[in-house]
Every structure is written in structure tokens, then in C-alpha cells.
N, C-alpha and C. Protein backbone atom coordinates (compact mmCIF):
# COMPACT_ATOMS: atom_id res chain seq x y z
N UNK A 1 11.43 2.59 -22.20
CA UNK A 1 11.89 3.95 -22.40
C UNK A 1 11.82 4.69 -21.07
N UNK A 2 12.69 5.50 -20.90
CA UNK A 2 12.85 6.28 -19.47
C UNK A 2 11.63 6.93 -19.42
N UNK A 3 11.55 7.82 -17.80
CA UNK A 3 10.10 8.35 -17.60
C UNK A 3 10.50 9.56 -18.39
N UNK A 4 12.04 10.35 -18.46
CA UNK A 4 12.34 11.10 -19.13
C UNK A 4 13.49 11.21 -20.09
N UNK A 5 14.43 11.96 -21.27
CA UNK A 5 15.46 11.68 -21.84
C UNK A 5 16.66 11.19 -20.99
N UNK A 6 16.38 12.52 -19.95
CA UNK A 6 17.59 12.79 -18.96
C UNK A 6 17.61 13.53 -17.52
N UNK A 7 18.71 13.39 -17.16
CA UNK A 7 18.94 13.91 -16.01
C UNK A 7 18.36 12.98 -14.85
N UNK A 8 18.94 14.25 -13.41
CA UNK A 8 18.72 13.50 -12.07
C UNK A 8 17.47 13.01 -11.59
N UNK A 9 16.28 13.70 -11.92
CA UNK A 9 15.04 13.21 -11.82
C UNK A 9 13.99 12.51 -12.19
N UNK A 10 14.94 11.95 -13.83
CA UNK A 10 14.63 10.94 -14.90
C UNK A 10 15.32 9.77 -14.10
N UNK A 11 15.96 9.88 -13.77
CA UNK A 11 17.02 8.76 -13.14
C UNK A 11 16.18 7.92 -11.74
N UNK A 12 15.51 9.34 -10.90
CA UNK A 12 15.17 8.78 -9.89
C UNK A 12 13.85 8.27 -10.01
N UNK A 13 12.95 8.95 -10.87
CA UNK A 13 12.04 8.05 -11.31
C UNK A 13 12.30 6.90 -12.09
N UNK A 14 12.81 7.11 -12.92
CA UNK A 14 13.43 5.36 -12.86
C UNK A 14 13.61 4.30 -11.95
N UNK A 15 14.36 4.80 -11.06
CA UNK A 15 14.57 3.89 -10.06
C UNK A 15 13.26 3.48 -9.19
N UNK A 16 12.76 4.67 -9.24
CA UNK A 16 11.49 4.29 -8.20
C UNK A 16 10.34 3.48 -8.73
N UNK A 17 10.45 3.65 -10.20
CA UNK A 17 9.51 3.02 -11.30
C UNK A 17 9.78 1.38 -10.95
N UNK A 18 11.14 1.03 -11.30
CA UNK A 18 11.51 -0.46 -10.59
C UNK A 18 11.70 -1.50 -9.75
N UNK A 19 11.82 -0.07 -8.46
CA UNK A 19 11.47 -0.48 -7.34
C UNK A 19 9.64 -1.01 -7.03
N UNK A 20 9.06 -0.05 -7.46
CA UNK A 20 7.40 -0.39 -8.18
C UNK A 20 7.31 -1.71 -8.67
N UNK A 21 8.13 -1.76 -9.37
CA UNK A 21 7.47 -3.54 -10.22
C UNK A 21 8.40 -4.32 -9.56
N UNK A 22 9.26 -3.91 -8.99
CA UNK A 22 10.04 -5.34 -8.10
C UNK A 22 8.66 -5.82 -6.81
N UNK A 23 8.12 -4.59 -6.23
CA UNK A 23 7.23 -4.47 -5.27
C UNK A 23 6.30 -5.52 -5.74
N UNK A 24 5.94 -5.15 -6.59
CA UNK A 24 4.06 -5.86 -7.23
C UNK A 24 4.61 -7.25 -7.65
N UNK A 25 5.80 -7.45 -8.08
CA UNK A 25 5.83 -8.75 -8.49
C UNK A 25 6.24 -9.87 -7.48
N UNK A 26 6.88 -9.06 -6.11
CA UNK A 26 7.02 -9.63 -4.99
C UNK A 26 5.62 -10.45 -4.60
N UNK A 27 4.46 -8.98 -4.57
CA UNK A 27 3.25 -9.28 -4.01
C UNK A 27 2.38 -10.39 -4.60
N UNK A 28 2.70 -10.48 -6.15
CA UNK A 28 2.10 -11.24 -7.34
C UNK A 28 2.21 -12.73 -6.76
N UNK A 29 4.17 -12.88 -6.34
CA UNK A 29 4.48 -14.61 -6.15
C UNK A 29 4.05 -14.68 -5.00
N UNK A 30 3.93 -13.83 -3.88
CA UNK A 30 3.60 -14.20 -2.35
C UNK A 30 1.97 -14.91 -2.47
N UNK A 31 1.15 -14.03 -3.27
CA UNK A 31 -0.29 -14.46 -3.78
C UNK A 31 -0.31 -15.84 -4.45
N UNK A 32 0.51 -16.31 -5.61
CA UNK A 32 0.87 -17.24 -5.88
C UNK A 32 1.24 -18.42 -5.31
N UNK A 33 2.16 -18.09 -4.19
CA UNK A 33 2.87 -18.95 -3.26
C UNK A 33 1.61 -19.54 -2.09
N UNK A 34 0.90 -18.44 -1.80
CA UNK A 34 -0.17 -18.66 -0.71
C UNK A 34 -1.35 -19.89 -1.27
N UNK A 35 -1.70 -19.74 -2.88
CA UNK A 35 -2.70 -20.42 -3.01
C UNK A 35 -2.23 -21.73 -3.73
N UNK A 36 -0.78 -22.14 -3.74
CA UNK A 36 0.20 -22.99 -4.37
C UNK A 36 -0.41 -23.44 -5.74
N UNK A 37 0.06 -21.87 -6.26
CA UNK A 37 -0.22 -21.89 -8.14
C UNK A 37 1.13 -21.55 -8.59
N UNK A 38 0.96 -21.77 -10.25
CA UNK A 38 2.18 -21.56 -10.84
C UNK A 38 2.12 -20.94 -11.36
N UNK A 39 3.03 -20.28 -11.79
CA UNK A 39 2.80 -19.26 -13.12
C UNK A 39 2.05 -19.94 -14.25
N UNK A 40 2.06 -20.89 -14.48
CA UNK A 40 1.35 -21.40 -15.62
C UNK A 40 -0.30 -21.46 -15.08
N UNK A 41 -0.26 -21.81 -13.66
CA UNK A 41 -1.84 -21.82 -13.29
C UNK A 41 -2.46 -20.23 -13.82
N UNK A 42 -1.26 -19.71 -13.47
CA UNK A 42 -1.99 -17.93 -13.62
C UNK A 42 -1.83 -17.79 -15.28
N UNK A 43 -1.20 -18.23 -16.06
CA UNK A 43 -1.58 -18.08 -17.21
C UNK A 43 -2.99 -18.62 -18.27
N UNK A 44 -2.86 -19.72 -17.01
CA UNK A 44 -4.27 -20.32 -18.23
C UNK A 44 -5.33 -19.17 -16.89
N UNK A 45 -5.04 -19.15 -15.78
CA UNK A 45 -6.89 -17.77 -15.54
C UNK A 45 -6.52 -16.50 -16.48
N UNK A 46 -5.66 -16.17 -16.70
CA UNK A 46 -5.30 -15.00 -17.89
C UNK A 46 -5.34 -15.08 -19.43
N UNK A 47 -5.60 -16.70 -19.35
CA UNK A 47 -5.66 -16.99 -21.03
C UNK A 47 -4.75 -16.05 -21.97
N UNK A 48 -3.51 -16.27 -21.26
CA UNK A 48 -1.75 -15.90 -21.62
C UNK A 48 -1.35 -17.15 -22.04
N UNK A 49 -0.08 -17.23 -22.58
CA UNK A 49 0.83 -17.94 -22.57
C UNK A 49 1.41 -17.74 -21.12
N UNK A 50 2.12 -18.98 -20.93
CA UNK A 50 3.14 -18.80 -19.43
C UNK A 50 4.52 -17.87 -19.63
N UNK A 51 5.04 -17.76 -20.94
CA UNK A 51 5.85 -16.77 -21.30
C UNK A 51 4.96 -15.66 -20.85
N UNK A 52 4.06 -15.00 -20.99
CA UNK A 52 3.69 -14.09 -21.20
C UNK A 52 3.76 -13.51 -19.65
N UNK A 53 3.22 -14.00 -19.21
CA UNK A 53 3.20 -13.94 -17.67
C UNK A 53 4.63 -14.02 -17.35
N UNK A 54 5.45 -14.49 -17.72
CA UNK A 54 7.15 -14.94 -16.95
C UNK A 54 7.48 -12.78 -17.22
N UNK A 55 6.83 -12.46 -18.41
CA UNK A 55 7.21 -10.98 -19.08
C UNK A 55 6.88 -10.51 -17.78
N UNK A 56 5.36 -10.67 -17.59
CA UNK A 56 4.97 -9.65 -16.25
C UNK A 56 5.46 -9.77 -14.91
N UNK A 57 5.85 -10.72 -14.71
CA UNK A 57 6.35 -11.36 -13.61
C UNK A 57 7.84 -10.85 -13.36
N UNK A 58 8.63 -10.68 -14.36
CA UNK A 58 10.00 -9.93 -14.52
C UNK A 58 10.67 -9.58 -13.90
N UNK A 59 9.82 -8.87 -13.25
CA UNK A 59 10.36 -7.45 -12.22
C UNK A 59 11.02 -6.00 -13.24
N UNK A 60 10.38 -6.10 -14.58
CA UNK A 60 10.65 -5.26 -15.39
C UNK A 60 9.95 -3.78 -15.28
N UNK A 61 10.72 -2.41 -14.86
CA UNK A 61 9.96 -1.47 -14.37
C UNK A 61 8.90 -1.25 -15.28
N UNK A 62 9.12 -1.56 -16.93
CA UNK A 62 8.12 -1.38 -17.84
C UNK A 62 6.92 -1.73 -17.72
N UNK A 63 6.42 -2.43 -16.42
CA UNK A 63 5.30 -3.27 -15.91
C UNK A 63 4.19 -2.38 -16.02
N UNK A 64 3.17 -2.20 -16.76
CA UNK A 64 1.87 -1.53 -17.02
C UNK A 64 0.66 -1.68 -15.75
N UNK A 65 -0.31 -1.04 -15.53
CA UNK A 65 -0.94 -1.04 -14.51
C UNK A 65 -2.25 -2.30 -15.28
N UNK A 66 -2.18 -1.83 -16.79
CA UNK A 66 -3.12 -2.52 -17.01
C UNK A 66 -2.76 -4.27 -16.65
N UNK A 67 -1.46 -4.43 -17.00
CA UNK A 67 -0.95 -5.73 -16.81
C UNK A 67 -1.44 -6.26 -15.30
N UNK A 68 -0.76 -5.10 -14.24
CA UNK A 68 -1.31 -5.65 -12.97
C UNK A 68 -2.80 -5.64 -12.67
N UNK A 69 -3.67 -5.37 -13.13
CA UNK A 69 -4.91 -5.27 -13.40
C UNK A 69 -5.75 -6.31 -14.17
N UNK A 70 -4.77 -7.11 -14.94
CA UNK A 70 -5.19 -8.90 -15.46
C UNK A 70 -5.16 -9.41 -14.88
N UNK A 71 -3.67 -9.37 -14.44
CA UNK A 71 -3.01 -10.24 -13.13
C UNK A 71 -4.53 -10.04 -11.57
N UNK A 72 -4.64 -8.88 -11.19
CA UNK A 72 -5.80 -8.91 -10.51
C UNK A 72 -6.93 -9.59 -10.61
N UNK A 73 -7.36 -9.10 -11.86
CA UNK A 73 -8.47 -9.42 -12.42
C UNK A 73 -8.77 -11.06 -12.01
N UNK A 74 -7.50 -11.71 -13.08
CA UNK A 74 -7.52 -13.20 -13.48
C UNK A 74 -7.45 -13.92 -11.53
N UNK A 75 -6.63 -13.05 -10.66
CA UNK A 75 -7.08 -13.72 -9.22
C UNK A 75 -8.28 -13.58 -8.51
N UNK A 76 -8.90 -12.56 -9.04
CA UNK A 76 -10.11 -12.15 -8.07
C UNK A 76 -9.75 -11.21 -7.12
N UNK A 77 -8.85 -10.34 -7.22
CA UNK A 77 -7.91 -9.40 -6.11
C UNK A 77 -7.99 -8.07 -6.50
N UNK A 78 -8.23 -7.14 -5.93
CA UNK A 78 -8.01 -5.52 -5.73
C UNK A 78 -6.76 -5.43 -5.65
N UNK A 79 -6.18 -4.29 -6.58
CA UNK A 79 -5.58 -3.86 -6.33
C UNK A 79 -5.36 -2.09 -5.57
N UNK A 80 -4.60 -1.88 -4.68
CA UNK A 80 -4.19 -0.28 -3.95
C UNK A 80 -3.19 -0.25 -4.33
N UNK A 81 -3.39 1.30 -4.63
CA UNK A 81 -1.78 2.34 -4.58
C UNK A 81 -2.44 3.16 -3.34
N UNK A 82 -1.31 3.59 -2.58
CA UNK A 82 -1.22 4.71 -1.79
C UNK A 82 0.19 5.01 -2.07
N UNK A 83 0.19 6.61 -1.17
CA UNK A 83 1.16 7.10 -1.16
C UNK A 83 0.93 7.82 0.04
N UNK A 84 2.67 7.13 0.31
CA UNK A 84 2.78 7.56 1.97
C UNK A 84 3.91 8.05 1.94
N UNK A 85 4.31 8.94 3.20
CA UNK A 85 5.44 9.92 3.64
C UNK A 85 6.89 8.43 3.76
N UNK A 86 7.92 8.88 3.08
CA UNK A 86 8.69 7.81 3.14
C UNK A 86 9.42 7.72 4.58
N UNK A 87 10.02 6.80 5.07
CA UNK A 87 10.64 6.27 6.13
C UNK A 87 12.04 7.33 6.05
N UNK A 88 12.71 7.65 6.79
CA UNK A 88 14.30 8.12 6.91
C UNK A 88 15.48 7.23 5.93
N UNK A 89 15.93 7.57 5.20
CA UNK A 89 16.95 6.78 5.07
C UNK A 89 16.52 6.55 3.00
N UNK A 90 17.56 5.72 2.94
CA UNK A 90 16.83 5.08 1.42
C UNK A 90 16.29 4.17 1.14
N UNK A 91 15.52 3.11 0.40
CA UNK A 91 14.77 1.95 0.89
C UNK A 91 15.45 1.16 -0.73
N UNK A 92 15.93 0.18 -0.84
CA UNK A 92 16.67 -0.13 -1.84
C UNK A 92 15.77 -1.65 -2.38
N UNK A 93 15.31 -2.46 -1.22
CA UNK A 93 14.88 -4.22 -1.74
C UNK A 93 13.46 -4.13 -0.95
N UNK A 94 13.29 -5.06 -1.20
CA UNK A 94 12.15 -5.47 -1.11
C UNK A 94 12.08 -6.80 -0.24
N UNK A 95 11.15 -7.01 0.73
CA UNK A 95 11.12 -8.52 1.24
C UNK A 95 9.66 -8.53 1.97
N UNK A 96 9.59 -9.81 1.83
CA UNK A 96 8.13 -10.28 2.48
C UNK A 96 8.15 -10.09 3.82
N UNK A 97 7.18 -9.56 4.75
CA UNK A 97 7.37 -9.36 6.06
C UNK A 97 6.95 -10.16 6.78
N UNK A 98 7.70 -10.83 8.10
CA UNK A 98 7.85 -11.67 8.69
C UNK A 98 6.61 -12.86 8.93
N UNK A 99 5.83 -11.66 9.36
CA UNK A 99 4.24 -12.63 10.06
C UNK A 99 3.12 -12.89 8.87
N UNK A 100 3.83 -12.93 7.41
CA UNK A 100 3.59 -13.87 6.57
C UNK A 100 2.31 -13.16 5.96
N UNK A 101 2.07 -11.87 5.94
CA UNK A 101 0.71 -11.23 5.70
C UNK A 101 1.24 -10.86 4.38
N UNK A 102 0.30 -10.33 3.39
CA UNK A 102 0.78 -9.89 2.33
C UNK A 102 1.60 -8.79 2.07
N UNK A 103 1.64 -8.17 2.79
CA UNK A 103 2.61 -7.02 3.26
C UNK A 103 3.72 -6.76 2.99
N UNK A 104 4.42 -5.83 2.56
CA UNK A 104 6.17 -6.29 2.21
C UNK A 104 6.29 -4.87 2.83
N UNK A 105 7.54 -4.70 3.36
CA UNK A 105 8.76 -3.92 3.40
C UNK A 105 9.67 -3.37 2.91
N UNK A 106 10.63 -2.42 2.98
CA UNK A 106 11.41 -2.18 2.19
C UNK A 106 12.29 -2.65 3.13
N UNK A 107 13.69 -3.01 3.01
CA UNK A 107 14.86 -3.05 3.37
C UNK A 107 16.09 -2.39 3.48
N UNK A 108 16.97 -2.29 3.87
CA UNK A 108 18.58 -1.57 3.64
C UNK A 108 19.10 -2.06 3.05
């Protein structure tokens, strides 16, 4: 369900909501990728189904904090939010940044 019925600022939180879980789920497989697990490895430390996890994994903006907070949990990982002054311009994707740190970027 939207953050609101309507309008321009329902819209943009939306978008930014998705851009959010495209983010975390980027960060989720890079974590994944680093310790060469599978989604199914992360389902049995979550004592999920591997469906269940494929849900969180999605990139679905509907992504709950508590969800990323299993997902934490079940790695042994902290999670941060900050909020920072945005860059110029619009920031649309997402990608892993170069020197392989957990870090991501936004893109054009």
C-alpha cells in the first residue's frame, strides 16, 4: 500500500521507499556474495523457508525494517540508517562500488 492515497509526494515517497529496498537488498547479496552463501544458507540461519527469503530479497519497497533486522540478526551484522544531504542531480540505480567494500552508490 502507498506511503499515501495520492498525489506528488505519495509518489515520491514511493519511489524513494524502493529505491530503499533495492539499496538493502543490493547490500544483503553483496554480504551474501562475500561469505559465498545462498539464499537458502540464509534461510536455514533465519529458520525461513528459502521462498521466504527470495520475498525479502525482492527488492520489494514493502520490505519491513523488522525483516532487515532478521536478515541482520540471522548474519551477525548491524544494521545503519543515516541521512545525508543528497548529491546534485537525481540518483535512480544502485551499484556496488568499485573497491569492493560494502558500500554502494547511486548511479545516473
Amino acid at each position: 500500500m502507498p506511503w499515501k492515497s495520492k498525489g506528488v509526494k505519495a509518489e515520491a515517497a514511493d519511489a524513494a521507499g524502493a529505491r530503499l529496498a533495492r539499496q538493502a537488498t543490493v547490500e544483503v547479496a553483496g554480504v551474501l556474495g562475500k561469505r559465498d552463501m545462498s539464499r537458502t544458507d540464509l534461510a536455514r540461519l533465519m529458520d525461513v523457508s528459502p521462498g521466504r527469503v527470495s520475498q525479502i530479497l525482492s527488492g520489494d519497497e514493502n520490505l519491513t525494517l523488522r525483516s532487515l533486522a532478521a536478515v541482520a540478526e540471522a548474519l551477525d551484522l548491524d544494521v545503519r540508517i543515516s541521512f545525508v544531504e543528497p548529491k546534485t542531480g537525481r540518483q535512480d540505480e544502485v551499484a556496488l562500488r568499485p573497491d569492493s567494500s560494502d558500500a554502494f552508490v547511486y548511479t545516473h
